[in-house]
N, C-alpha and C. Protein backbone atom coordinates (compact mmCIF):
# COMPACT_ATOMS: atom_id res chain seq x y z
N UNK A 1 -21.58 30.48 -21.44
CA UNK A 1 -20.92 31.25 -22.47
C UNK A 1 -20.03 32.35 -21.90
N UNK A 2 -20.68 33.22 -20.73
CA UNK A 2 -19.74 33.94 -20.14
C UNK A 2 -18.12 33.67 -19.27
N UNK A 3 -17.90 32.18 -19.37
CA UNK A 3 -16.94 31.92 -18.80
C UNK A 3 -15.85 31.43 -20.05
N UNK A 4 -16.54 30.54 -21.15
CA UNK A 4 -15.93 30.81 -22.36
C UNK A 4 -15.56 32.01 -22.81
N UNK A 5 -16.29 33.21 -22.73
CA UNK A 5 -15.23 34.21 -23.30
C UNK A 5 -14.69 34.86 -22.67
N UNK A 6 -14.32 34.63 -21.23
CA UNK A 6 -13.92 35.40 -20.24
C UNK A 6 -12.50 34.34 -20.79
N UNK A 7 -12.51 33.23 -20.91
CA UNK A 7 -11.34 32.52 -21.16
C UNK A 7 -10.48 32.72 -22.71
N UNK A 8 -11.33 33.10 -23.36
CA UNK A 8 -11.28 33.53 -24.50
C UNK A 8 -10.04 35.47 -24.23
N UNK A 9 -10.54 35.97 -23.61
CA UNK A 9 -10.27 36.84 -23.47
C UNK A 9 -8.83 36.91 -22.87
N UNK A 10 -8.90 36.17 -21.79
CA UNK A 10 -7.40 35.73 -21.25
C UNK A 10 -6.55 35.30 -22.11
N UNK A 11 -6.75 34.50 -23.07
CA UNK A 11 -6.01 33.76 -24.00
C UNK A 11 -5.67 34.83 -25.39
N UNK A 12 -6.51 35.86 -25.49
CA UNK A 12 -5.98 36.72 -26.37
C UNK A 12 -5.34 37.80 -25.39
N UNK A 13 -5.03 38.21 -24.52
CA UNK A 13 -3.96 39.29 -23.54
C UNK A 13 -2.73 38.63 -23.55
N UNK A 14 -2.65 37.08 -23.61
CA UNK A 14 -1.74 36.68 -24.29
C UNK A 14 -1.08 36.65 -25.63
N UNK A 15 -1.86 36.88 -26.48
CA UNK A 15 -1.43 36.51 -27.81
C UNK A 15 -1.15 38.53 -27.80
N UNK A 16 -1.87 38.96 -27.31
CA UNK A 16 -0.91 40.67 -27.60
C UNK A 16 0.20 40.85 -27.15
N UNK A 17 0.67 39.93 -25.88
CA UNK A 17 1.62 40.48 -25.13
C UNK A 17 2.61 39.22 -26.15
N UNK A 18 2.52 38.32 -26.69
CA UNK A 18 3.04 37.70 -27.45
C UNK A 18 3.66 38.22 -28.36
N UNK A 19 2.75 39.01 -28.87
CA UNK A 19 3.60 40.06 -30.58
C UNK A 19 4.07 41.07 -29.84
N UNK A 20 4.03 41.62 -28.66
CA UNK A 20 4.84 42.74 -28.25
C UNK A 20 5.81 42.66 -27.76
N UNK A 21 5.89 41.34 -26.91
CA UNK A 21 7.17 41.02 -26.59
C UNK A 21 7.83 40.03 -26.91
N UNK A 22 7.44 39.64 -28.11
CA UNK A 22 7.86 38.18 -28.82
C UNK A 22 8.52 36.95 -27.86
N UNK A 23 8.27 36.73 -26.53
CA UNK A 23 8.15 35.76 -26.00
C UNK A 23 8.21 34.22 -26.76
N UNK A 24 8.77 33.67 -27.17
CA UNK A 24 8.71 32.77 -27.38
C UNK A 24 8.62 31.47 -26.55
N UNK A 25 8.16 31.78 -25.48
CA UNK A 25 7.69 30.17 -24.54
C UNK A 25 6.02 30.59 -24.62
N UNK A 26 6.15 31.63 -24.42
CA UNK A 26 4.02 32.10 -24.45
C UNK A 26 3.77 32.06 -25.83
N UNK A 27 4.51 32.19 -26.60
CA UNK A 27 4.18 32.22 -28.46
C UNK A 27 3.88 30.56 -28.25
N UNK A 28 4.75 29.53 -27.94
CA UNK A 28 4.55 28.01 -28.25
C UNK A 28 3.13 27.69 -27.25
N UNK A 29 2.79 28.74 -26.34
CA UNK A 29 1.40 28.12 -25.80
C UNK A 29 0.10 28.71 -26.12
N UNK A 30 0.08 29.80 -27.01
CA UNK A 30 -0.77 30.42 -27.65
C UNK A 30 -0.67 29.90 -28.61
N UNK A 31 -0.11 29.77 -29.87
CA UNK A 31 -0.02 29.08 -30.97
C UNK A 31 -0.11 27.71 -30.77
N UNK A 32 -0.97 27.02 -31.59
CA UNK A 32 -0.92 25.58 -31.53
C UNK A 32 -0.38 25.22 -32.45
N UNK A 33 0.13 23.73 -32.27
CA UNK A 33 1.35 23.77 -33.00
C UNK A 33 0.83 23.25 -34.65
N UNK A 34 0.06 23.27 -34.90
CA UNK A 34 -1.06 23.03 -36.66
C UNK A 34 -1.09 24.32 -37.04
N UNK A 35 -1.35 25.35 -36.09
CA UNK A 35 -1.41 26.96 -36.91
C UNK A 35 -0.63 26.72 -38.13
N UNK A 36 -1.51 27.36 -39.11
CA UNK A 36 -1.27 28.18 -40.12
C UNK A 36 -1.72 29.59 -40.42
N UNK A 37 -0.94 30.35 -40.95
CA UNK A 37 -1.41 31.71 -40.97
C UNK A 37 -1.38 32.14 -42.72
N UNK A 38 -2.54 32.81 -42.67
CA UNK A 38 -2.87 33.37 -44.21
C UNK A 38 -3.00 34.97 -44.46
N UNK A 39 -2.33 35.76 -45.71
CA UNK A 39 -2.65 36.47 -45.64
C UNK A 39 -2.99 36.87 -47.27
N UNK A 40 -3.65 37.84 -47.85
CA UNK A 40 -3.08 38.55 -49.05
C UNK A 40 -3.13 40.04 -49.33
N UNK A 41 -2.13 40.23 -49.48
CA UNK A 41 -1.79 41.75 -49.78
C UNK A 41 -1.04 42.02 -51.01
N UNK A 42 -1.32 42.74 -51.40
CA UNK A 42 -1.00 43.31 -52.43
C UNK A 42 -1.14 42.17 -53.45
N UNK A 43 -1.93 41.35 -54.00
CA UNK A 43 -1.90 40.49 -54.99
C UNK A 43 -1.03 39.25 -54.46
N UNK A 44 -1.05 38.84 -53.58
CA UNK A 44 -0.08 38.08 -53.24
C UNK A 44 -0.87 36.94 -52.76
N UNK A 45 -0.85 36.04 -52.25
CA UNK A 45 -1.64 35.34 -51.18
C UNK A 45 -0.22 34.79 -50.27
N UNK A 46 -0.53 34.80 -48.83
CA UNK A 46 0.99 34.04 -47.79
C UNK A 46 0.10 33.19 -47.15
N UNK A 47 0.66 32.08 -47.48
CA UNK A 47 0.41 30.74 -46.53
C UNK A 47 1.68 30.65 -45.97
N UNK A 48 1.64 30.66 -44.58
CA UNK A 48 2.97 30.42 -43.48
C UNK A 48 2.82 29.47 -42.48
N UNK A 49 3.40 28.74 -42.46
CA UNK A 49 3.28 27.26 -41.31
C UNK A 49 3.70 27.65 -39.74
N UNK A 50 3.42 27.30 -38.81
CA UNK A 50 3.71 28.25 -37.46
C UNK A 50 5.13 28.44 -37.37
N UNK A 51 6.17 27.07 -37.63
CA UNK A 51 7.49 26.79 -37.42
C UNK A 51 8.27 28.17 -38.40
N UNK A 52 7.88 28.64 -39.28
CA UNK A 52 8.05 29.69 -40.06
C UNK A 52 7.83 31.44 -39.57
N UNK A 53 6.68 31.20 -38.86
CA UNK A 53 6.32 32.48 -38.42
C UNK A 53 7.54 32.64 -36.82
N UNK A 54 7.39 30.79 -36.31
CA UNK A 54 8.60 31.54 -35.12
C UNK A 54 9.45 31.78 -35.81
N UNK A 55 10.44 31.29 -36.39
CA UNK A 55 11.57 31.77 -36.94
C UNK A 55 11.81 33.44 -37.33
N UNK A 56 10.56 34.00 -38.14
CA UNK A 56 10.68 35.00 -38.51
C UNK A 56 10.78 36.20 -36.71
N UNK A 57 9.81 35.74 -35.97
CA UNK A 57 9.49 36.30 -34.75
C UNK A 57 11.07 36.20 -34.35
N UNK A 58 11.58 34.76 -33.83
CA UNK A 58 12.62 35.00 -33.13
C UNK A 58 13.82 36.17 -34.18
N UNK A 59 14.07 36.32 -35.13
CA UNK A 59 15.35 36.61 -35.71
C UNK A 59 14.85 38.22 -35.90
N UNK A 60 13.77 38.78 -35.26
CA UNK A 60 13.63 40.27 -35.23
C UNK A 60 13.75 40.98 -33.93
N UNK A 61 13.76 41.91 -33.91
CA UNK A 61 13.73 42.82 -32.83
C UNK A 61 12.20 42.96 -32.34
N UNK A 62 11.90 42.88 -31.00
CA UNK A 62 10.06 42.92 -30.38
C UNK A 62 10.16 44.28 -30.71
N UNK A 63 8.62 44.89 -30.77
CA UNK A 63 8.28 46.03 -30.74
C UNK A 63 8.64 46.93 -28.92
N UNK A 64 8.23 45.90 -28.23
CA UNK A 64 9.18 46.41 -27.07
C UNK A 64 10.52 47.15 -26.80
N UNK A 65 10.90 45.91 -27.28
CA UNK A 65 12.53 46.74 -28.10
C UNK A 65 12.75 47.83 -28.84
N UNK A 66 11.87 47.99 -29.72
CA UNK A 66 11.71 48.77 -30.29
C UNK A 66 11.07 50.36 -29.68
N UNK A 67 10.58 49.93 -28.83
CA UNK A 67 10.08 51.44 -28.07
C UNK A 67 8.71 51.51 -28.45
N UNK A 68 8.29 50.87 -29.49
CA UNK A 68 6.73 51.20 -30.10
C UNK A 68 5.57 51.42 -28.90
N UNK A 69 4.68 51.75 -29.61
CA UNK A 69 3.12 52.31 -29.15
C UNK A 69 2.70 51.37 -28.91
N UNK A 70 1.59 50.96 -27.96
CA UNK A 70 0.93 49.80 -27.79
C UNK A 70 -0.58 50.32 -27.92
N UNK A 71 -1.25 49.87 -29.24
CA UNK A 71 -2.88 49.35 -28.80
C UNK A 71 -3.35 48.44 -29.20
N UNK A 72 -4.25 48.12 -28.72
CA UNK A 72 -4.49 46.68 -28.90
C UNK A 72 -6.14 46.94 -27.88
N UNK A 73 -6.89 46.02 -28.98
CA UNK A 73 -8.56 46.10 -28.90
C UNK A 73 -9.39 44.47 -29.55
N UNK A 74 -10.25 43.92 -28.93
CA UNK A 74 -10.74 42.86 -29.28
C UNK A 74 -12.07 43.17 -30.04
N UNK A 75 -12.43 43.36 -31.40
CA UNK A 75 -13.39 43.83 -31.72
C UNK A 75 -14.63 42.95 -31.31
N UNK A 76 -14.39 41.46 -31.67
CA UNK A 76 -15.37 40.65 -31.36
C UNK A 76 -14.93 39.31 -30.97
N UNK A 77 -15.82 38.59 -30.42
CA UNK A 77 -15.72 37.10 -30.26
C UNK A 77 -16.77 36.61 -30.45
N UNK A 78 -16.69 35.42 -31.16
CA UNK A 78 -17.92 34.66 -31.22
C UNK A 78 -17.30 33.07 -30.95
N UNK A 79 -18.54 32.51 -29.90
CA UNK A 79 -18.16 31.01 -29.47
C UNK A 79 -19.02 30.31 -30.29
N UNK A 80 -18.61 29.25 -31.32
CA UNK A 80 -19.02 28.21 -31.82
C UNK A 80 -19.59 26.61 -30.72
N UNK A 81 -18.57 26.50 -29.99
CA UNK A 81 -18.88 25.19 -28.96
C UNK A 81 -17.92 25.43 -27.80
N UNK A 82 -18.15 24.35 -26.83
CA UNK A 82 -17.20 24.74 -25.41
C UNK A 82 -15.45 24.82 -26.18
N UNK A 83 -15.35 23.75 -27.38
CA UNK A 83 -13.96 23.85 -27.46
C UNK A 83 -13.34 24.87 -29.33
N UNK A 84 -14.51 25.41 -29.60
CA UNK A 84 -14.22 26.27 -31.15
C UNK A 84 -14.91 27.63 -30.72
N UNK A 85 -13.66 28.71 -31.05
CA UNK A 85 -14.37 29.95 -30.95
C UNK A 85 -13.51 30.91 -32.26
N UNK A 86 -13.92 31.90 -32.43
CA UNK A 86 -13.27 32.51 -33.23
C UNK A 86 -13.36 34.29 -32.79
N UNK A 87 -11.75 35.06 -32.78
CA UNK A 87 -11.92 36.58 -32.43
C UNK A 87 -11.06 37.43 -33.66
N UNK A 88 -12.04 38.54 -33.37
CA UNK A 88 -11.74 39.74 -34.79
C UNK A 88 -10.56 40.66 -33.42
N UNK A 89 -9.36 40.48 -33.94
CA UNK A 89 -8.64 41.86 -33.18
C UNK A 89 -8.38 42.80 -34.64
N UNK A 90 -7.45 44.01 -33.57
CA UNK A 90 -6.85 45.06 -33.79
C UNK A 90 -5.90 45.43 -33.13
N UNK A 91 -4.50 45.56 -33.82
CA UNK A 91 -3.74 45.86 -33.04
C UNK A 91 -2.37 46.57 -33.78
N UNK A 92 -1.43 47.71 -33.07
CA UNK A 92 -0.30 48.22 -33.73
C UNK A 92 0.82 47.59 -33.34
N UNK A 93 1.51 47.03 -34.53
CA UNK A 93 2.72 45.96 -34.96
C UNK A 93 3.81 47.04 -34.97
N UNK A 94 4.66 47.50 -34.53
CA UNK A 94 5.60 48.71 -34.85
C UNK A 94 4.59 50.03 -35.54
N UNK A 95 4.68 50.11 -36.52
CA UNK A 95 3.78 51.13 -37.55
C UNK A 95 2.87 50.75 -38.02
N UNK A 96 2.77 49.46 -37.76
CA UNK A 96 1.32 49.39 -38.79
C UNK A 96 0.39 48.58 -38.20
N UNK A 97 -0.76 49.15 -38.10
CA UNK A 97 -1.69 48.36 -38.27
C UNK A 97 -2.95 47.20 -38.20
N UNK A 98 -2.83 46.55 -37.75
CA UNK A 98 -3.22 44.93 -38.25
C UNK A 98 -4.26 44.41 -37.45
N UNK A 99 -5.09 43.67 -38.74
CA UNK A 99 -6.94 43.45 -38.17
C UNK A 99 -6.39 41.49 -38.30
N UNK A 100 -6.74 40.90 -37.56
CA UNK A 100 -5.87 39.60 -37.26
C UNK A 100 -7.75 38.90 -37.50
N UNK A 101 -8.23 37.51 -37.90
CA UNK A 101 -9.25 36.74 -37.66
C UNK A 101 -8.46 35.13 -37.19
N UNK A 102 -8.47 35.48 -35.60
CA UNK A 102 -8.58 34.29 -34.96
C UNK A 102 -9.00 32.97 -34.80
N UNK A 103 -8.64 31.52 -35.61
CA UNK A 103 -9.48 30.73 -35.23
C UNK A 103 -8.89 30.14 -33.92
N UNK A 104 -9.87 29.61 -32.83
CA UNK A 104 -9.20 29.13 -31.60
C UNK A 104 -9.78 27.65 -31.80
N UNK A 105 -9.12 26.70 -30.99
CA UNK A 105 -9.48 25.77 -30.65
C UNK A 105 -8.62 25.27 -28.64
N UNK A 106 -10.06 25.14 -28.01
CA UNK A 106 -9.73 24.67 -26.94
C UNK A 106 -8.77 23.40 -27.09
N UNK A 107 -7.79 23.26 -26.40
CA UNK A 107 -6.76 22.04 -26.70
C UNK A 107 -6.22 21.39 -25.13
N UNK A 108 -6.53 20.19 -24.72
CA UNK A 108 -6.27 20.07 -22.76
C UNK A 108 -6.65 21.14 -22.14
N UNK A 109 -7.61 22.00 -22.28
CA UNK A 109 -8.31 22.59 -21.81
C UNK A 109 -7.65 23.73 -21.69
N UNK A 110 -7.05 24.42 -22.93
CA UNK A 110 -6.67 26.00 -22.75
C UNK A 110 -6.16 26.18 -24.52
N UNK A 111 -7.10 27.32 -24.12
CA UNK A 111 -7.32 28.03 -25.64
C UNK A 111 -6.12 28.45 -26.46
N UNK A 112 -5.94 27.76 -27.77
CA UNK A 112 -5.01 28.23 -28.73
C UNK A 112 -5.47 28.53 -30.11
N UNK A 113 -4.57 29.63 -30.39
CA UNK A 113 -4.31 29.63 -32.13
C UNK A 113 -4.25 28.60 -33.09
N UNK A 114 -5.40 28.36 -34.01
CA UNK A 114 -5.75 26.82 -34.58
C UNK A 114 -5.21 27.58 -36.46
N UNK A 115 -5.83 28.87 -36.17
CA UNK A 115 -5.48 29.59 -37.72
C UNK A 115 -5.42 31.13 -37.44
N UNK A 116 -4.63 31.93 -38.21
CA UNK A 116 -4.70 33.03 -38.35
C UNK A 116 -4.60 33.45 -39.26
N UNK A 117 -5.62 35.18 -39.87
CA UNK A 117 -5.86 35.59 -40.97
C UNK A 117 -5.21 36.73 -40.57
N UNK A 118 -4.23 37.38 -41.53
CA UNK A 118 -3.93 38.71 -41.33
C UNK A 118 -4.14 39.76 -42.05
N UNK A 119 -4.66 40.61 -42.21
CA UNK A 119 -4.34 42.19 -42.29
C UNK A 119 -3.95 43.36 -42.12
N UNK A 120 -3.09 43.73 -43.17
CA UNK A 120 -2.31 44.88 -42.57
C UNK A 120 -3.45 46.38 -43.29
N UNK A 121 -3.60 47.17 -42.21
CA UNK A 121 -4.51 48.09 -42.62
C UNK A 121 -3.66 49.69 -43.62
N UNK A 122 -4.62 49.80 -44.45
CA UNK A 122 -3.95 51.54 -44.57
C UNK A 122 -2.70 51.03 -45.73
């Protein structure tokens, strides 16, 4: 188990440095390509298909770019089997926010984004 989430762990330092520097060759290997991402706020519910979320990623400015703050914290992980795990982050998007629920799935033997839940906090 300790080498699963040691891999686990690697694979999310990616997915931060992903939203910070919107990379898009490390976005297509962190994200698998089935991701879907869900959210609801404000009365809303967002179902977004991955091909959607790059689009939105590529046609913005990174928070890099932007000059922003960086934190970023893994609250938890929990491993289901050698190839299903799931992690609770935290992390600041420009100004705001956001508590993310990770589903992973091991895929040729390196961990990706299978689903994502978002929250924007505050």
């Amino acid at each position: 188990m300790v080498m699963i989430t040691e891999e686990v762990q690697l694979m999310l330092k990616d997915y931060f440095e992903v939203l910070y520097t919107q990379d898009l060759v490390k976005f297509d290997q962190v994200f698998n390509q089935g991701c879907v991402l869900y959210s609801a706020q404000e009365g809303s519910v967002v179902v977004r298909p991955i091909a959607e979320y790059r689009e939105i990623i590529a046609g913005r400015k990174s928070p890099q770019e932007l000059g922003s703050l960086r934190k970023e914290e893994v609250l938890m992980i929990d491993i289901l089997s050698p190839e299903i795990a799931f992690a609770k982050v935290r992390l600041r998007l420009n100004e705001h926010i956001m508590v993310d629920y990770l589903n992973l799935l091991k895929v040729e033997g390196k961990w990706t984004i299978a689903a994502k839940f978002y929250h924007r906090e505050g």
